[in-house]
PDB file of N, CA and C in Angstrom:
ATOM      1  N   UNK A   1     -74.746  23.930 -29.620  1.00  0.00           N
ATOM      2  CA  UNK A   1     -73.581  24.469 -28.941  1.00  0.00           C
ATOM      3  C   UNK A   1     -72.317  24.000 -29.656  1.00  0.00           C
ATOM      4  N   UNK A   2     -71.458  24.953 -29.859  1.00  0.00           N
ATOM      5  CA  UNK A   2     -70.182  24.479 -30.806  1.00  0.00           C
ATOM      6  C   UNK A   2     -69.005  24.249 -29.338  1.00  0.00           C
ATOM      7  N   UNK A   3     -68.011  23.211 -29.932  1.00  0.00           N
ATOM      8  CA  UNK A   3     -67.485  22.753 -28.725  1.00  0.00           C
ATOM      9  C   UNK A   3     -65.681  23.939 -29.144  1.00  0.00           C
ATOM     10  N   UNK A   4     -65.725  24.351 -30.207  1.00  0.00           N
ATOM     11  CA  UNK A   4     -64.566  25.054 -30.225  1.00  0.00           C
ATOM     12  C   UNK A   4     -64.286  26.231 -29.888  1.00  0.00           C
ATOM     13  N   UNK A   5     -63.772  27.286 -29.883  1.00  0.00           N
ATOM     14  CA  UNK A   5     -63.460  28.569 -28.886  1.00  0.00           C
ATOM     15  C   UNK A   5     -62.856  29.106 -30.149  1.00  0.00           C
ATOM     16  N   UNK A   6     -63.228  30.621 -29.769  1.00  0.00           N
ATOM     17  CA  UNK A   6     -62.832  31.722 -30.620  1.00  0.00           C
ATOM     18  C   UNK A   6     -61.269  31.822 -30.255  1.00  0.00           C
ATOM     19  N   UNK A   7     -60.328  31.993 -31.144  1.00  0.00           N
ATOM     20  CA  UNK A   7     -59.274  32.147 -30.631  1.00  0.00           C
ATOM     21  C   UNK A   7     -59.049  33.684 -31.231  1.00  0.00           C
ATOM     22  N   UNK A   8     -59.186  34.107 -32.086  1.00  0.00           N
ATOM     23  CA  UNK A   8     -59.213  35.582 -32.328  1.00  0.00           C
ATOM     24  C   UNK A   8     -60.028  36.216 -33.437  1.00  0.00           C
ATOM     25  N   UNK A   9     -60.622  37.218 -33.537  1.00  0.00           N
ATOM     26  CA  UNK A   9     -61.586  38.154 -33.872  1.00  0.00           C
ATOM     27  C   UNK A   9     -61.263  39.531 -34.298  1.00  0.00           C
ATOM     28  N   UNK A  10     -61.167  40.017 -35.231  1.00  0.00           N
ATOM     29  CA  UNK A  10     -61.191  41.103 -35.756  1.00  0.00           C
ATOM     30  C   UNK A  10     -62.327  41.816 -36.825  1.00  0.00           C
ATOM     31  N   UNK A  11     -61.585  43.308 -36.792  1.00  0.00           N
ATOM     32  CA  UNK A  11     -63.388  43.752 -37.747  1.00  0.00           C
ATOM     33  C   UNK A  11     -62.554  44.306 -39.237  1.00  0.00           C
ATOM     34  N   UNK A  12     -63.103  44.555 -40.652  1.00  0.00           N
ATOM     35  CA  UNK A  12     -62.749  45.208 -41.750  1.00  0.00           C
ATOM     36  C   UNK A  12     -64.007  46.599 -41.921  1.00  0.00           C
ATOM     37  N   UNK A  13     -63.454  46.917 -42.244  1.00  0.00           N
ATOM     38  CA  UNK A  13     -63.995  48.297 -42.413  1.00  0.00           C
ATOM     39  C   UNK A  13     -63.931  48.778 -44.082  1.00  0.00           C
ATOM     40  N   UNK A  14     -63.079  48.226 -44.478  1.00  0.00           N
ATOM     41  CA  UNK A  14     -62.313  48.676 -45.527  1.00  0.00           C
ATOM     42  C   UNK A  14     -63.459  48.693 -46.674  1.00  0.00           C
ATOM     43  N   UNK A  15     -64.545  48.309 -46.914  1.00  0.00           N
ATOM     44  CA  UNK A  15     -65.294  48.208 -47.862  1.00  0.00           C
ATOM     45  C   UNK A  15     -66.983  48.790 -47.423  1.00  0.00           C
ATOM     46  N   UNK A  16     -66.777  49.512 -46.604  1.00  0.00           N
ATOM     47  CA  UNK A  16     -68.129  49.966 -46.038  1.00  0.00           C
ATOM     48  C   UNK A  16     -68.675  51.512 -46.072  1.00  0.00           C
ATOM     49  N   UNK A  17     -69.555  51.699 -46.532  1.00  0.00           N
ATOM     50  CA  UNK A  17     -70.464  53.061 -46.281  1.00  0.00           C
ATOM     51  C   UNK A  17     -70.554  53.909 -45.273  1.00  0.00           C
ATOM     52  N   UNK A  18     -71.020  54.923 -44.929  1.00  0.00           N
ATOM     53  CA  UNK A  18     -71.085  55.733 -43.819  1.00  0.00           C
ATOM     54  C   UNK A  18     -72.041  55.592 -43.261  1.00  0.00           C
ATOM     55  N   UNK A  19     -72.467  54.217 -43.338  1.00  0.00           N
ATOM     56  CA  UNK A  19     -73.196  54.198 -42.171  1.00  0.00           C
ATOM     57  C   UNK A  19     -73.122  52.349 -41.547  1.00  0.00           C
ATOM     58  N   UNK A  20     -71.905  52.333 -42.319  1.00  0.00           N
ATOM     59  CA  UNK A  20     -70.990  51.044 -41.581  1.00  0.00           C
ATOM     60  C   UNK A  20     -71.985  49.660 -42.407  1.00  0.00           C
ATOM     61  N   UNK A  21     -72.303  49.743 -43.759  1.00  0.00           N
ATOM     62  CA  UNK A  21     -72.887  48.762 -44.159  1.00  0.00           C
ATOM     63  C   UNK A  21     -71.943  47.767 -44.695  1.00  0.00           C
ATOM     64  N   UNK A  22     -71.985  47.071 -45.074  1.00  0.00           N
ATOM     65  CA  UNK A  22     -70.778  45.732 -45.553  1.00  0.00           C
ATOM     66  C   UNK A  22     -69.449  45.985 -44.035  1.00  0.00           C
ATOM     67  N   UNK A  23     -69.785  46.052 -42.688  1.00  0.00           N
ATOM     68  CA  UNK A  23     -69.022  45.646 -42.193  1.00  0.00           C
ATOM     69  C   UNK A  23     -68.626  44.443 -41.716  1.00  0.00           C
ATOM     70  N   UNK A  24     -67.427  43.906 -41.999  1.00  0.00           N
ATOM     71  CA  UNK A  24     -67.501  42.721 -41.482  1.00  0.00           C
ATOM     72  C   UNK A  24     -66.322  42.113 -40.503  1.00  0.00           C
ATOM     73  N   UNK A  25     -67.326  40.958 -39.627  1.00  0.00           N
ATOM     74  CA  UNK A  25     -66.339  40.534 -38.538  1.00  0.00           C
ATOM     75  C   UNK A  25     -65.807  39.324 -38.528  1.00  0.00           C
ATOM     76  N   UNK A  26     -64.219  39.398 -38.792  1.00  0.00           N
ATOM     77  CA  UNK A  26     -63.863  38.012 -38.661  1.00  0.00           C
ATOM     78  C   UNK A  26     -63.217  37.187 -37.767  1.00  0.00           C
ATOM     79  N   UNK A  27     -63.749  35.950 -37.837  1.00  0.00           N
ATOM     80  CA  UNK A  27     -63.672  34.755 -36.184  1.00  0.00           C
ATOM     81  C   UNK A  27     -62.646  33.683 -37.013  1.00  0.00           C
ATOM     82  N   UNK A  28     -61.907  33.370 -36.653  1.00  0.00           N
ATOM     83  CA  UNK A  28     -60.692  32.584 -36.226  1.00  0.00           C
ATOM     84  C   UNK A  28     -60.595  31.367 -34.986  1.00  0.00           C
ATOM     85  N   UNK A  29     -61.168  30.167 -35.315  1.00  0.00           N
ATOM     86  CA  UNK A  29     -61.420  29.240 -34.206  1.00  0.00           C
ATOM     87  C   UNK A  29     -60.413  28.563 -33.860  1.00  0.00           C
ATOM     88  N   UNK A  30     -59.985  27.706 -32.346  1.00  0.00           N
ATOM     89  CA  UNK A  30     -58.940  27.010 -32.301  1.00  0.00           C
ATOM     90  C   UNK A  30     -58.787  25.883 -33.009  1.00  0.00           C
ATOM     91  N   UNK A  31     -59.793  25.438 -33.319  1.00  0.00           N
ATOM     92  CA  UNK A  31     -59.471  24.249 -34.374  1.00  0.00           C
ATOM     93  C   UNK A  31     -59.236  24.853 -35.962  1.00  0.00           C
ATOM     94  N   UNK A  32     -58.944  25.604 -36.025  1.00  0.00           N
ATOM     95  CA  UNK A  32     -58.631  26.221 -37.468  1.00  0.00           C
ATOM     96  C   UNK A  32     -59.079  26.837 -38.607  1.00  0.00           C
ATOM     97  N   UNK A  33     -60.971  26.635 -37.987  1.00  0.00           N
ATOM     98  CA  UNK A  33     -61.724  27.233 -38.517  1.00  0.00           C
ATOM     99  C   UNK A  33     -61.349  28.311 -39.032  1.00  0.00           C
ATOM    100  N   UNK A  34     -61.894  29.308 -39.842  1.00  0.00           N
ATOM    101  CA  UNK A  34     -62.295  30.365 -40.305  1.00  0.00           C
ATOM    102  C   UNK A  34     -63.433  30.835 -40.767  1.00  0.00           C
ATOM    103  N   UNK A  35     -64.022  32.196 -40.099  1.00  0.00           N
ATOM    104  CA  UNK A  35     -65.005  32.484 -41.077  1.00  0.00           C
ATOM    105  C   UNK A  35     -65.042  34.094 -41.210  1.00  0.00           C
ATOM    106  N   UNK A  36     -66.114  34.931 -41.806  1.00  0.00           N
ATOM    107  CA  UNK A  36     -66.424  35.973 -41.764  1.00  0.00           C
ATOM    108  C   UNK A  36     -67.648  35.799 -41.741  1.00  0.00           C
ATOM    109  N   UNK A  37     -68.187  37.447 -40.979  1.00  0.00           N
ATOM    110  CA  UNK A  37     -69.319  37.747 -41.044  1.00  0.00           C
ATOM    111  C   UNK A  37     -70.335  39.129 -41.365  1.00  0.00           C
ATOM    112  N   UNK A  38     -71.219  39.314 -42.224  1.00  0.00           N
ATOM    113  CA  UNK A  38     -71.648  40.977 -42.243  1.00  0.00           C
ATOM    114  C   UNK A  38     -72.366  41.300 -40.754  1.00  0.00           C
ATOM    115  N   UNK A  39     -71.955  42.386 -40.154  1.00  0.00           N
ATOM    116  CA  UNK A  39     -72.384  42.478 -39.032  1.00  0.00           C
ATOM    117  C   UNK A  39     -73.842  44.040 -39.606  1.00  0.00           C
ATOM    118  N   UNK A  40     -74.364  43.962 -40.493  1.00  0.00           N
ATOM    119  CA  UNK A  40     -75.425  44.404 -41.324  1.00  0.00           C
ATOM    120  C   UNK A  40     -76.368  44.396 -40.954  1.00  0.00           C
ATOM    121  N   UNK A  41     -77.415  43.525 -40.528  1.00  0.00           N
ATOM    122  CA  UNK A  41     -78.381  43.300 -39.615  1.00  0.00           C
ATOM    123  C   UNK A  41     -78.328  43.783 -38.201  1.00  0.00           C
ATOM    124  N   UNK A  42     -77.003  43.732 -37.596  1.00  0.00           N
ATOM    125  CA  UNK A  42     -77.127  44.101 -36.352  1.00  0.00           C
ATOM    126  C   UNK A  42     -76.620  45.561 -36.002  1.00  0.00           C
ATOM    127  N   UNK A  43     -76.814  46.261 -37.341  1.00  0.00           N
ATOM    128  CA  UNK A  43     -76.402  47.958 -37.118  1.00  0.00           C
ATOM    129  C   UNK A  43     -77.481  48.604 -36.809  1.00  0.00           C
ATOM    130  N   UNK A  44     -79.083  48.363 -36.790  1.00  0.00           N
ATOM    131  CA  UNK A  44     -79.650  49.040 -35.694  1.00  0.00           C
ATOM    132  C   UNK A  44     -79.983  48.920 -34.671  1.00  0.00           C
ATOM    133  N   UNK A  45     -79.259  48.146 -33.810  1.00  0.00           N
ATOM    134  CA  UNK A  45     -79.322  48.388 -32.252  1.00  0.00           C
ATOM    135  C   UNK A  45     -78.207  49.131 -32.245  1.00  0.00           C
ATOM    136  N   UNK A  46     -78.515  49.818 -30.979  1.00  0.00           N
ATOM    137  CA  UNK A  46     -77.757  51.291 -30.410  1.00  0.00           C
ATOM    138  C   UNK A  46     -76.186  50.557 -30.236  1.00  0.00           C
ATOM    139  N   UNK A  47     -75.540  49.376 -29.526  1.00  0.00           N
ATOM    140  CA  UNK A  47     -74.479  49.299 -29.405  1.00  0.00           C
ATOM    141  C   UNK A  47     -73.564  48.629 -31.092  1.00  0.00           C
ATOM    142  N   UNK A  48     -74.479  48.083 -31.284  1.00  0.00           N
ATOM    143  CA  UNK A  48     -73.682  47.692 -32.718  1.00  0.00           C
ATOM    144  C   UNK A  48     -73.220  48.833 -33.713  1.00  0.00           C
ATOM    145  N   UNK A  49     -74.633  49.883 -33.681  1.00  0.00           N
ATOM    146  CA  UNK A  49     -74.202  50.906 -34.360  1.00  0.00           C
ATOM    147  C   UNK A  49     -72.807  51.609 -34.661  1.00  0.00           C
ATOM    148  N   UNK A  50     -72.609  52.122 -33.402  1.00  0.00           N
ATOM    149  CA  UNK A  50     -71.369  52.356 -33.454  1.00  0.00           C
ATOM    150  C   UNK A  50     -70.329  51.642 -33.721  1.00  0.00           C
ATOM    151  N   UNK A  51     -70.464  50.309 -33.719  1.00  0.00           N
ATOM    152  CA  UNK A  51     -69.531  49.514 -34.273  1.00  0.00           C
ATOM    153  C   UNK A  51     -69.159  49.218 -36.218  1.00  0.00           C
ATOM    154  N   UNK A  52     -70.347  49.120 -36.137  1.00  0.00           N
ATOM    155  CA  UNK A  52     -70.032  49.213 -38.098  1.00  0.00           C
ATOM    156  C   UNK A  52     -69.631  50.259 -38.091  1.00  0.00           C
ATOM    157  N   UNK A  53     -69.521  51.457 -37.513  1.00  0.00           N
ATOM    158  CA  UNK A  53     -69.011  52.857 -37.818  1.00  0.00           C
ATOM    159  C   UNK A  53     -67.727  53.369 -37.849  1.00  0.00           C
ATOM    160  N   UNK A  54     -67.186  51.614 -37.009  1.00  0.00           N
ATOM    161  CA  UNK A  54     -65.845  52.297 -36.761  1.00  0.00           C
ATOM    162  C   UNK A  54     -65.283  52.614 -35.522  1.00  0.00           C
ATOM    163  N   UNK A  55     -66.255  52.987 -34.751  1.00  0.00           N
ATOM    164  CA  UNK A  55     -65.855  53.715 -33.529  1.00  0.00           C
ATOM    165  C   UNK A  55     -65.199  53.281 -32.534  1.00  0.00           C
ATOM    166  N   UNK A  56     -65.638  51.889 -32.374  1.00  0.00           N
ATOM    167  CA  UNK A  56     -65.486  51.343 -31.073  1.00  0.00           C
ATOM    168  C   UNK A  56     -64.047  50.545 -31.115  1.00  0.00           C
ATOM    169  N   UNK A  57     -63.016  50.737 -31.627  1.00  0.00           N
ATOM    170  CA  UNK A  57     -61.807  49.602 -32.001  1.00  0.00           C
ATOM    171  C   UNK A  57     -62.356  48.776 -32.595  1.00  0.00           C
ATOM    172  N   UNK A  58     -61.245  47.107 -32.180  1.00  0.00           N
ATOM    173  CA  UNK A  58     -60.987  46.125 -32.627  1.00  0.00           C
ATOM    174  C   UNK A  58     -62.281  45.276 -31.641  1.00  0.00           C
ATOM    175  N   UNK A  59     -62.393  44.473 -31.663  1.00  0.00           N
ATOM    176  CA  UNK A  59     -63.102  43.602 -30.566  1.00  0.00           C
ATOM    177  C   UNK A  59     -61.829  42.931 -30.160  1.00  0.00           C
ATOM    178  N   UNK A  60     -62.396  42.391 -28.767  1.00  0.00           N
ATOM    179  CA  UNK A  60     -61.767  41.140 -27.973  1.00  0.00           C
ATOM    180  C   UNK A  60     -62.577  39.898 -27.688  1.00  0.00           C
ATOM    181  N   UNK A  61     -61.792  38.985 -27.402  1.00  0.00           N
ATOM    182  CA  UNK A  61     -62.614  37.283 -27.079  1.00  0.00           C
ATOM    183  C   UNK A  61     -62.255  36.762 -25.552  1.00  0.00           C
ATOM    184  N   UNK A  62     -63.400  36.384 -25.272  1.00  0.00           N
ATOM    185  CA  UNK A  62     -63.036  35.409 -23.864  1.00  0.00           C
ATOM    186  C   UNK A  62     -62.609  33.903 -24.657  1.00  0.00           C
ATOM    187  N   UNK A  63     -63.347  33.333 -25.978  1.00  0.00           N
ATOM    188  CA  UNK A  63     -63.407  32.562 -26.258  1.00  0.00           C
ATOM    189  C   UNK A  63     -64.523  32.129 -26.372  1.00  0.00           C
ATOM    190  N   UNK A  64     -65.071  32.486 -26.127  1.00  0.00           N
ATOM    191  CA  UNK A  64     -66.967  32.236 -25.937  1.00  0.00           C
ATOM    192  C   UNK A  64     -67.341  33.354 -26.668  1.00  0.00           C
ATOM    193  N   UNK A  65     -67.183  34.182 -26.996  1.00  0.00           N
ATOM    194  CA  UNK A  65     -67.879  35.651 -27.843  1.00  0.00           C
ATOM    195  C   UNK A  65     -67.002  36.635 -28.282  1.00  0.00           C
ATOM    196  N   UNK A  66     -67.228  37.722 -28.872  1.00  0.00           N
ATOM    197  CA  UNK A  66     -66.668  38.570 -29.529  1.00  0.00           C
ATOM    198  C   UNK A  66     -67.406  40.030 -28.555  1.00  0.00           C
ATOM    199  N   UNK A  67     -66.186  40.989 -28.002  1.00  0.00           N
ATOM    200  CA  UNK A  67     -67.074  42.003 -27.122  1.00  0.00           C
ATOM    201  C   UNK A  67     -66.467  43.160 -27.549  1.00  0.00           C
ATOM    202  N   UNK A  68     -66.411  44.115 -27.236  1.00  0.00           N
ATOM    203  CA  UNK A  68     -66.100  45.344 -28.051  1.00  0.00           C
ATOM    204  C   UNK A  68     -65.884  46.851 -26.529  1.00  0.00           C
ATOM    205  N   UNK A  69     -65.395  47.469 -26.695  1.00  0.00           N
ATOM    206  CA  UNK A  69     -65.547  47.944 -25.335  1.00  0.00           C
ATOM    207  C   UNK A  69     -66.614  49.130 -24.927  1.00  0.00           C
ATOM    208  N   UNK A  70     -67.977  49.015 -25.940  1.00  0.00           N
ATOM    209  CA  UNK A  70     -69.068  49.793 -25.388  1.00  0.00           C
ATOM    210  C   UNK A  70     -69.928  48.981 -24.536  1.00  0.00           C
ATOM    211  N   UNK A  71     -69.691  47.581 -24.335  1.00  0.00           N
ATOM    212  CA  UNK A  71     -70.446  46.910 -23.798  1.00  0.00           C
ATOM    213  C   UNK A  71     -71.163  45.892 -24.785  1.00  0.00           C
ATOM    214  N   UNK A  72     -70.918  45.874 -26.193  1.00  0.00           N
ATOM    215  CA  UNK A  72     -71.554  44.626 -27.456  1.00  0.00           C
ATOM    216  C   UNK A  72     -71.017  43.558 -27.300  1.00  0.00           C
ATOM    217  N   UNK A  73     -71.439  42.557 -27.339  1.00  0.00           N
ATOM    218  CA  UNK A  73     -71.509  41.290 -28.049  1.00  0.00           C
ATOM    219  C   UNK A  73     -72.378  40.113 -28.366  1.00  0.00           C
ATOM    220  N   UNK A  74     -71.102  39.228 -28.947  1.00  0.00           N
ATOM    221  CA  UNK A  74     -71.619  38.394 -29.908  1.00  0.00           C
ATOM    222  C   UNK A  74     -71.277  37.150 -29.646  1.00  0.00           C
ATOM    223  N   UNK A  75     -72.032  36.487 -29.355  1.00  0.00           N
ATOM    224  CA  UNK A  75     -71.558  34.622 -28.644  1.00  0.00           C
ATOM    225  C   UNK A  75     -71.383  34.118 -30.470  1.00  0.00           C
ATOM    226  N   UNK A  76     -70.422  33.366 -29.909  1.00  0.00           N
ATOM    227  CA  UNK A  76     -70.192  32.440 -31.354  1.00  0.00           C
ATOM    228  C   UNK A  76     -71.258  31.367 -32.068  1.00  0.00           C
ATOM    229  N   UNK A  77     -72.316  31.179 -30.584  1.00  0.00           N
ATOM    230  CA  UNK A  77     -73.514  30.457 -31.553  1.00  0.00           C
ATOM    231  C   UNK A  77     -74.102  31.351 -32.331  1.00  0.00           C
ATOM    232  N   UNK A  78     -74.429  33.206 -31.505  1.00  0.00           N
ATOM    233  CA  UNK A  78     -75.437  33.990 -32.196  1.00  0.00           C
ATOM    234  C   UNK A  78     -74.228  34.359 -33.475  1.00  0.00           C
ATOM    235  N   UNK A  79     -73.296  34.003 -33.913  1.00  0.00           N
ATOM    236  CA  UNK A  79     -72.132  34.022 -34.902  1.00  0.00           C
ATOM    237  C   UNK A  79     -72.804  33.231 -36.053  1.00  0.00           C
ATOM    238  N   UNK A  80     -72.712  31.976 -35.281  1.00  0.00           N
ATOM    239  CA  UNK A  80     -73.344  30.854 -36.239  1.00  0.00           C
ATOM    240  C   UNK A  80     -74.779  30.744 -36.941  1.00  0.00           C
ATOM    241  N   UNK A  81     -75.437  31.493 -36.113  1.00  0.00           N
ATOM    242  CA  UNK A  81     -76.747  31.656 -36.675  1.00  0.00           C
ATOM    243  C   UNK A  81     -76.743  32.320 -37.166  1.00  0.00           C
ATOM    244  N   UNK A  82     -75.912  33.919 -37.486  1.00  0.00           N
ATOM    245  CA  UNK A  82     -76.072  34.692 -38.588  1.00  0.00           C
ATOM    246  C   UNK A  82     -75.847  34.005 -39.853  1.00  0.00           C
ATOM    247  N   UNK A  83     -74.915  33.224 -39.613  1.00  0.00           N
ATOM    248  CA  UNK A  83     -74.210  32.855 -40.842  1.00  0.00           C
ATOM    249  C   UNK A  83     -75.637  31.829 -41.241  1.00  0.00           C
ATOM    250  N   UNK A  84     -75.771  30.978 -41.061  1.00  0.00           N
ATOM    251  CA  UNK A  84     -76.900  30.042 -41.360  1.00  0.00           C
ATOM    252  C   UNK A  84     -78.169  30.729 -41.982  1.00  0.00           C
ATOM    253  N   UNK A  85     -78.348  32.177 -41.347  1.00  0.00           N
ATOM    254  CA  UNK A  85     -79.024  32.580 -41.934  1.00  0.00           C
ATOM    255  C   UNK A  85     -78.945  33.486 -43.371  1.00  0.00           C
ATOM    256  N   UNK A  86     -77.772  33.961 -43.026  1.00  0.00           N
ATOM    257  CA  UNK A  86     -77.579  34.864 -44.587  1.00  0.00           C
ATOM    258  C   UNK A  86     -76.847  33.931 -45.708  1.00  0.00           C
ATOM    259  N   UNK A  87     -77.175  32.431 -45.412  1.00  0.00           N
ATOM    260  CA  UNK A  87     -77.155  31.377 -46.148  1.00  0.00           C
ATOM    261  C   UNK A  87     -78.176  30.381 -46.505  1.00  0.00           C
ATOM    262  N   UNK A  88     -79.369  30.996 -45.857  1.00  0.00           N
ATOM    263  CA  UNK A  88     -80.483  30.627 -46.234  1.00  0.00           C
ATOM    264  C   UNK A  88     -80.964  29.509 -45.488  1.00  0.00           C
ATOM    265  N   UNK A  89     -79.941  28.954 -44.588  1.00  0.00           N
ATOM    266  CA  UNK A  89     -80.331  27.414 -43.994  1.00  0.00           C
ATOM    267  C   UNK A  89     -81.620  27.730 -42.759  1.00  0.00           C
TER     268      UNK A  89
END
């Protein structure tokens, strides 16, 4: 469990395919963190989909996750574990 809070979240689009591949989402923590993430893996479930696509806006944060307004999200641990993983750890 990470003890810091999302303080803001946004998505890039700017480098992605039509079918929303290299999209990526970036988290902004209150302690100053930074990171990005490919949200790549999670474009075939039905709500993500539409999100690499574009469709759905920007996301928003409670601080605890990243949500989007079809009903997606993303807790900042399942954040952290992407990352760990498309880093091999």
């Amino acid at each position: 469990m990470v003890s810091a809070k999302i303080e803001s979240v946004w998505m890039d689009h700017a480098f992605c395919d039509e079918n929303g591949k290299n999209s990526v989402l970036h988290i902004e923590l209150d302690n100053g963190a930074y990171f990005m993430i490919l949200l790549d893996s999670k474009a075939n479930q039905p709500l993500f989909c539409d999100i690499v696509k574009g469709k759905c806006g920007e996301p928003s944060t409670d601080g605890k996750c990243a949500y989007w307004r079809n009903g997606a999200s993303i807790s900042l641990d399942e954040m952290l574990t992407l990352i760990r993983s498309e880093n091999g750890a």
